[in-house]
N, C-alpha and C. Protein backbone atom coordinates (compact mmCIF):
# COMPACT_ATOMS: atom_id res chain seq x y z
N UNK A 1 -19.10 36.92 13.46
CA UNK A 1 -18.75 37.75 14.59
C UNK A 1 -19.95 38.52 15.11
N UNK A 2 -20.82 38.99 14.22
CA UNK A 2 -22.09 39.73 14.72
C UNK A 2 -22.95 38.47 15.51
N UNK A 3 -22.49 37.29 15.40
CA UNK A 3 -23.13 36.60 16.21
C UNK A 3 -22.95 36.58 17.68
N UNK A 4 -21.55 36.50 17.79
CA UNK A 4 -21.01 36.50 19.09
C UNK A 4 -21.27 37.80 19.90
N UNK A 5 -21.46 39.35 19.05
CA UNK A 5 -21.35 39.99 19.46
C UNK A 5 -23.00 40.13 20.13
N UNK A 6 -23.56 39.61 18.89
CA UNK A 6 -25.42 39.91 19.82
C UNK A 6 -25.33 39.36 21.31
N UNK A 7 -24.64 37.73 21.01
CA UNK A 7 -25.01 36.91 22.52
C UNK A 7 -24.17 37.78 23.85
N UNK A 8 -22.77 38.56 23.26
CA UNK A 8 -22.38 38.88 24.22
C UNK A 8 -23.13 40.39 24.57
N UNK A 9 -23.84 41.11 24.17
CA UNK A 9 -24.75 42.05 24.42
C UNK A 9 -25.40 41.76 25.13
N UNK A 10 -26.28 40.48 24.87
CA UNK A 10 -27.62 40.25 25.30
C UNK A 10 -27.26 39.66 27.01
N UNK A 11 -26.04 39.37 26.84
CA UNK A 11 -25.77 39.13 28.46
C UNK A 11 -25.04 40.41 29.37
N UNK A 12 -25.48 41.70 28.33
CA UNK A 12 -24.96 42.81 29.42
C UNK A 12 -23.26 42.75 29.36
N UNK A 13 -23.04 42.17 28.31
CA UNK A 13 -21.17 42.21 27.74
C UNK A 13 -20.76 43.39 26.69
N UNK A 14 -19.65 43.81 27.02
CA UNK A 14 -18.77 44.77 26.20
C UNK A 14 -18.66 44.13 25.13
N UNK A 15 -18.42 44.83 23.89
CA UNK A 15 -17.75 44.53 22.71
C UNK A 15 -17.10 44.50 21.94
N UNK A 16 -16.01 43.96 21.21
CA UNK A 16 -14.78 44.88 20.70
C UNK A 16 -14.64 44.34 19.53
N UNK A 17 -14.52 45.37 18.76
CA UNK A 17 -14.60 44.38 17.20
C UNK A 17 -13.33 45.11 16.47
N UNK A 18 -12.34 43.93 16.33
CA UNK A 18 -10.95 44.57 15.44
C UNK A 18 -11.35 44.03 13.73
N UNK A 19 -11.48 45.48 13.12
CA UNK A 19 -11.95 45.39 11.90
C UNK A 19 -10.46 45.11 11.03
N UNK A 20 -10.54 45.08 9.84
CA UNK A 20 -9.35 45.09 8.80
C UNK A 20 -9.33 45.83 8.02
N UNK A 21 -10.58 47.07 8.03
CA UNK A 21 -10.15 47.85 7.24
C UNK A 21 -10.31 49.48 8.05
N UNK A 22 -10.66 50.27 7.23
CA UNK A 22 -10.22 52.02 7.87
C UNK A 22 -11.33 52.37 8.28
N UNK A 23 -12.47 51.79 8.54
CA UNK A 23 -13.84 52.38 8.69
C UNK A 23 -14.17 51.98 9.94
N UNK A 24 -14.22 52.35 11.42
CA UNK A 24 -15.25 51.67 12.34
C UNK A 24 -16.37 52.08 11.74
N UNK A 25 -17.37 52.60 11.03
CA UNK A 25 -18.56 52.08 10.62
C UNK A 25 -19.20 51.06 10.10
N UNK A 26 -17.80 50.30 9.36
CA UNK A 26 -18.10 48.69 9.26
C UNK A 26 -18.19 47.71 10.04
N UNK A 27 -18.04 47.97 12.02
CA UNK A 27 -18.41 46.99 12.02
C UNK A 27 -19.83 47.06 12.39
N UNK A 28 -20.24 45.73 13.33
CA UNK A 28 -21.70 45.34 12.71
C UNK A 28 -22.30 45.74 14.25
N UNK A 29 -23.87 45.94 13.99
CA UNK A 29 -24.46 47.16 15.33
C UNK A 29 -24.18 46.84 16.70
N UNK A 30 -23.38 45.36 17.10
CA UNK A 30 -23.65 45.19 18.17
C UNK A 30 -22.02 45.31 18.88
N UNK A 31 -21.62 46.12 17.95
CA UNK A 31 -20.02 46.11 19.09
C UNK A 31 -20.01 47.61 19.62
N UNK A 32 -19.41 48.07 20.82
CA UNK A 32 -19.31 48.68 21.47
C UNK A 32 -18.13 49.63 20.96
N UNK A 33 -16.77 48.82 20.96
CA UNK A 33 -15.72 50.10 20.49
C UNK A 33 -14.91 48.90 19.31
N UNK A 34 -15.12 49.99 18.32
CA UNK A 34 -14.57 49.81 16.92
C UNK A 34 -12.93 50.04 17.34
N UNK A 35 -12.15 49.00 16.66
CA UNK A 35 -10.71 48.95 16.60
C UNK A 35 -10.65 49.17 15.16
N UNK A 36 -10.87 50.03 14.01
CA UNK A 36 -10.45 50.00 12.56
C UNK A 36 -8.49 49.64 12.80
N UNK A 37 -8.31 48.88 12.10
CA UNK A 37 -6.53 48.54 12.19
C UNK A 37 -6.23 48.68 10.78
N UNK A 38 -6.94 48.75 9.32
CA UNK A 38 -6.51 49.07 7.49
C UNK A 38 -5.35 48.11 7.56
N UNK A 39 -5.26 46.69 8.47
CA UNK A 39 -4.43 45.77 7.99
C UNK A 39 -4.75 44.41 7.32
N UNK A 40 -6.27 44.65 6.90
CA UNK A 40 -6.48 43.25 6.65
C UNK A 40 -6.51 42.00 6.77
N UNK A 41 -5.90 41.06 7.17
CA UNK A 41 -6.44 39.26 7.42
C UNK A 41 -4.88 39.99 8.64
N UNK A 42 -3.55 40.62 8.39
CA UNK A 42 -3.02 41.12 9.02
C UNK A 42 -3.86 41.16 10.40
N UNK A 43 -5.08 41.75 10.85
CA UNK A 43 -5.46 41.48 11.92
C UNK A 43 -5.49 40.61 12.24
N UNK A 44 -5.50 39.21 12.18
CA UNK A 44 -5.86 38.21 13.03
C UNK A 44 -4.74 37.81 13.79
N UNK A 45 -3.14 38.54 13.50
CA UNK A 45 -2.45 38.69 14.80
C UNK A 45 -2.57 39.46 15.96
N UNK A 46 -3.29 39.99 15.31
CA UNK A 46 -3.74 41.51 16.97
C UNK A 46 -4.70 40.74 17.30
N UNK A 47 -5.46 40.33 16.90
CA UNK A 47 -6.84 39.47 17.82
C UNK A 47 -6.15 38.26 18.58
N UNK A 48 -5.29 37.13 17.81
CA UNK A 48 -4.68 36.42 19.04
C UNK A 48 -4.03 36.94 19.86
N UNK A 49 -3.09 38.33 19.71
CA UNK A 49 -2.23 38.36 20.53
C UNK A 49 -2.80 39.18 21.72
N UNK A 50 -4.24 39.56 21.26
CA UNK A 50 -5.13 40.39 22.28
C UNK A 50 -6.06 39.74 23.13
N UNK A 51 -6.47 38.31 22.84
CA UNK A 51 -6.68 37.63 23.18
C UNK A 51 -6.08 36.47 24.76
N UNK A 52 -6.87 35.67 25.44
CA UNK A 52 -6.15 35.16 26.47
C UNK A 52 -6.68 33.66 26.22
N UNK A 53 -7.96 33.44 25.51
CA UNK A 53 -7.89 32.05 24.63
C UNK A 53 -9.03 32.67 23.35
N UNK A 54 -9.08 31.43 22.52
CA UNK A 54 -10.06 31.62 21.65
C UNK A 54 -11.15 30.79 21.41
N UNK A 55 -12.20 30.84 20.77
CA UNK A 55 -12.98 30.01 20.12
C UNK A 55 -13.31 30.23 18.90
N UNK A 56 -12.88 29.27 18.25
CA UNK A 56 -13.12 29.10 16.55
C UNK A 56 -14.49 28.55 16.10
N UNK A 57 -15.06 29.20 15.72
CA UNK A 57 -16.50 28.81 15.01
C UNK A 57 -16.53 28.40 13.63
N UNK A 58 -16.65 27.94 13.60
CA UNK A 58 -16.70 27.22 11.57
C UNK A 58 -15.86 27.84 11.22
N UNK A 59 -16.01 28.58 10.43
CA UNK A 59 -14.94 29.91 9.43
C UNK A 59 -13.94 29.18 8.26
N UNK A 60 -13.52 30.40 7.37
CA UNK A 60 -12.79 29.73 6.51
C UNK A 60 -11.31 29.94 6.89
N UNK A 61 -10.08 30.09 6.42
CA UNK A 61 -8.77 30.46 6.18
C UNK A 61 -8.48 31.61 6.87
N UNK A 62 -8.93 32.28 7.64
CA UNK A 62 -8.91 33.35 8.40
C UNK A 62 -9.23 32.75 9.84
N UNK A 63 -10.00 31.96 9.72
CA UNK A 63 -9.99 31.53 11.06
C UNK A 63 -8.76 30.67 11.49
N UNK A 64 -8.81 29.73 10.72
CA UNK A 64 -7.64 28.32 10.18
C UNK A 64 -6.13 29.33 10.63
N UNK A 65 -5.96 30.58 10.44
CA UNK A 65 -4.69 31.41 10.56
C UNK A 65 -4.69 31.25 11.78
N UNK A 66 -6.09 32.01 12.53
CA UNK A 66 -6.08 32.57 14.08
C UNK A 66 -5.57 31.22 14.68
N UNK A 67 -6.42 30.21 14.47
CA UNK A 67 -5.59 28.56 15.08
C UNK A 67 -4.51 28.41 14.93
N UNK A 68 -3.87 28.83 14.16
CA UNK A 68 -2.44 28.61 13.71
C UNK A 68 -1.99 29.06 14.38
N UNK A 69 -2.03 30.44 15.07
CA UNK A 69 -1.33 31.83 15.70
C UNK A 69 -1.17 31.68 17.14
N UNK A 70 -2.91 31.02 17.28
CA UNK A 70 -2.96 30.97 18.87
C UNK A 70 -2.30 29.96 19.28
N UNK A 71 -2.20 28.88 18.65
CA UNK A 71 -1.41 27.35 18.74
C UNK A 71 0.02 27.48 19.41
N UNK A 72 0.46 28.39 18.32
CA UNK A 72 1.99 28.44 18.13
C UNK A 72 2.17 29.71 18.99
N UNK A 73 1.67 30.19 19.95
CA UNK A 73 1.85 30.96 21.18
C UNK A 73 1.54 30.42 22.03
N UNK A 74 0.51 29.50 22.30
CA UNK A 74 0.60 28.01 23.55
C UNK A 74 -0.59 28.90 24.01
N UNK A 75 -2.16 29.29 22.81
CA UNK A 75 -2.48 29.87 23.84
C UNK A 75 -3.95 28.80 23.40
N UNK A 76 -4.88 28.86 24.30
CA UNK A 76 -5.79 27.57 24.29
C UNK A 76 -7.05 28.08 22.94
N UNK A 77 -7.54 27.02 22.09
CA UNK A 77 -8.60 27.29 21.50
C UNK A 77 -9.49 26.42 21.45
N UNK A 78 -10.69 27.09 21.69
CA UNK A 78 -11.83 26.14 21.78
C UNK A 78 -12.40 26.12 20.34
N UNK A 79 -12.98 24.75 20.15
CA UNK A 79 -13.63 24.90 18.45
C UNK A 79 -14.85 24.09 18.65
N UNK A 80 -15.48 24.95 17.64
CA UNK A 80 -17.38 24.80 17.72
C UNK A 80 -17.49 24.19 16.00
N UNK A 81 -17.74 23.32 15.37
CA UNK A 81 -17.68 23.35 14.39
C UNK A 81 -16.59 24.01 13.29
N UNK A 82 -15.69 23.50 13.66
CA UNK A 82 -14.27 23.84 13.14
C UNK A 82 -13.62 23.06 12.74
N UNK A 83 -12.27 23.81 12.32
CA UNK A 83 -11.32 23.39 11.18
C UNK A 83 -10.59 22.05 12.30
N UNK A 84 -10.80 20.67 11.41
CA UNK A 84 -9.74 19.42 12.30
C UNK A 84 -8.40 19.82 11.94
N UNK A 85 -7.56 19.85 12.74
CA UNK A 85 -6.14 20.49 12.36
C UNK A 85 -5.34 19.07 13.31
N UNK A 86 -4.15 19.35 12.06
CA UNK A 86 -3.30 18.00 12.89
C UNK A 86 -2.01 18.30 12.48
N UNK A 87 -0.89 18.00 12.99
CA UNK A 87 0.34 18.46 13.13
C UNK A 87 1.31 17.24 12.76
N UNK A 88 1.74 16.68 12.00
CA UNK A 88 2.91 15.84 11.78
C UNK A 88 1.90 14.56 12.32
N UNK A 89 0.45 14.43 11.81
CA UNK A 89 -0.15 13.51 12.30
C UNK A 89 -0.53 13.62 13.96
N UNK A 90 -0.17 14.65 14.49
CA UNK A 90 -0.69 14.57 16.21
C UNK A 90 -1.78 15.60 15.70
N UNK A 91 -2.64 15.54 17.35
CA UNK A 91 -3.62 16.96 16.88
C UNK A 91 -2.90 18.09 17.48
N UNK A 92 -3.66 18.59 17.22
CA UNK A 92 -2.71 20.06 17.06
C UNK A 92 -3.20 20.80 18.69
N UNK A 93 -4.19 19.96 19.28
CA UNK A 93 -4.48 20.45 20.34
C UNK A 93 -5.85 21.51 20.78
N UNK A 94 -6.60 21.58 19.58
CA UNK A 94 -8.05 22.39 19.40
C UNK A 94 -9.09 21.78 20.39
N UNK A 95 -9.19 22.33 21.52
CA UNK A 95 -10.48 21.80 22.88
C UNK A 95 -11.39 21.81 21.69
N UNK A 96 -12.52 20.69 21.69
CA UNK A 96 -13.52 20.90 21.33
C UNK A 96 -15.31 20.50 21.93
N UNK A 97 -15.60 21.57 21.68
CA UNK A 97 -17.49 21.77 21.99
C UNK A 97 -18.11 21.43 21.03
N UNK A 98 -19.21 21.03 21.59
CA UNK A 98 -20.53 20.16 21.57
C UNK A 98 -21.31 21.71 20.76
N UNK A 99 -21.52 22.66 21.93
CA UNK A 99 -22.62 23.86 21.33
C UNK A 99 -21.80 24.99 22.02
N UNK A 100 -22.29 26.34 22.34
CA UNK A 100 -21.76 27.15 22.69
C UNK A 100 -21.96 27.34 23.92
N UNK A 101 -22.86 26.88 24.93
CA UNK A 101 -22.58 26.80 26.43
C UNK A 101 -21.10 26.30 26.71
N UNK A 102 -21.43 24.45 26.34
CA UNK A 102 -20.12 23.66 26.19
C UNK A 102 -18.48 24.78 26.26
N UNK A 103 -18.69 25.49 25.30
CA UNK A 103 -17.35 26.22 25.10
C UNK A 103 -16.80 27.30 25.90
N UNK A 104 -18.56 28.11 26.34
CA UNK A 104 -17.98 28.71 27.68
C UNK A 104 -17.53 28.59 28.66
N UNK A 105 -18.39 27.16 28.99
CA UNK A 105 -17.79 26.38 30.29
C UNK A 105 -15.90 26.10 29.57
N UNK A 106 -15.47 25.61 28.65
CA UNK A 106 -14.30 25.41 28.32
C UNK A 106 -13.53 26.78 28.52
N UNK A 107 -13.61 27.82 28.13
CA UNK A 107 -13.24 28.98 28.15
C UNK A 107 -13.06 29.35 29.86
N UNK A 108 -14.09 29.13 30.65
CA UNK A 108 -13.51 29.55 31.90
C UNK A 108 -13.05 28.73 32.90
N UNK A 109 -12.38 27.47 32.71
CA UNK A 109 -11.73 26.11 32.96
C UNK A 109 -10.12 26.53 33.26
């Protein structure tokens, strides 16, 4: 996430980082306004549902949730090196990118 958050700095972008635990001092230097929520992986329903699409970057089981979440609300996710997900043998519907231009252009499609 401190990744996303540098690139979206460096283009003169806001930042919002929903943490999981009680501290906005945890998150990392480049977000703008700390959401502390003390709900743990529990956040990654406030991030889809705060959300209007996503992009999944590698990640482990926390990410694999957010796909799950955003899926099953019909809401779009883009994936950069991510989890292959498949549904009763169909795909599950994950847009996928090449690099991270690729995904922006997907994101504002």
């Amino acid at each position: 996430m401190e990744a996303a958050c540098r690139g979206a700095k460096s283009a003169s972008g806001l930042t919002i980082g929903i943490l999981p635990g009680t501290a906005r001092s945890d998150a990392n230097p480049f977000v703008d306004v700390a959401i502390a929520t003390g709900l743990g992986e529990a956040r990654n329903v406030v991030i889809v549902r705060t959300a209007d699409v996503l992009v999944a970057v590698g990640g482990g089981f926390g990410t694999l949730s957010e796909i799950g979440h955003a899926r099953r609300l019909g809401k779009r996710v883009v994936g950069l090196d991510t989890w292959e997900v498949s549904l009763g043998g169909r795909d599950a519907g994950i847009l996928r990118a090449s690099n991270p231009e690729q995904a922006v252009r997907m994101l504002l499609e």
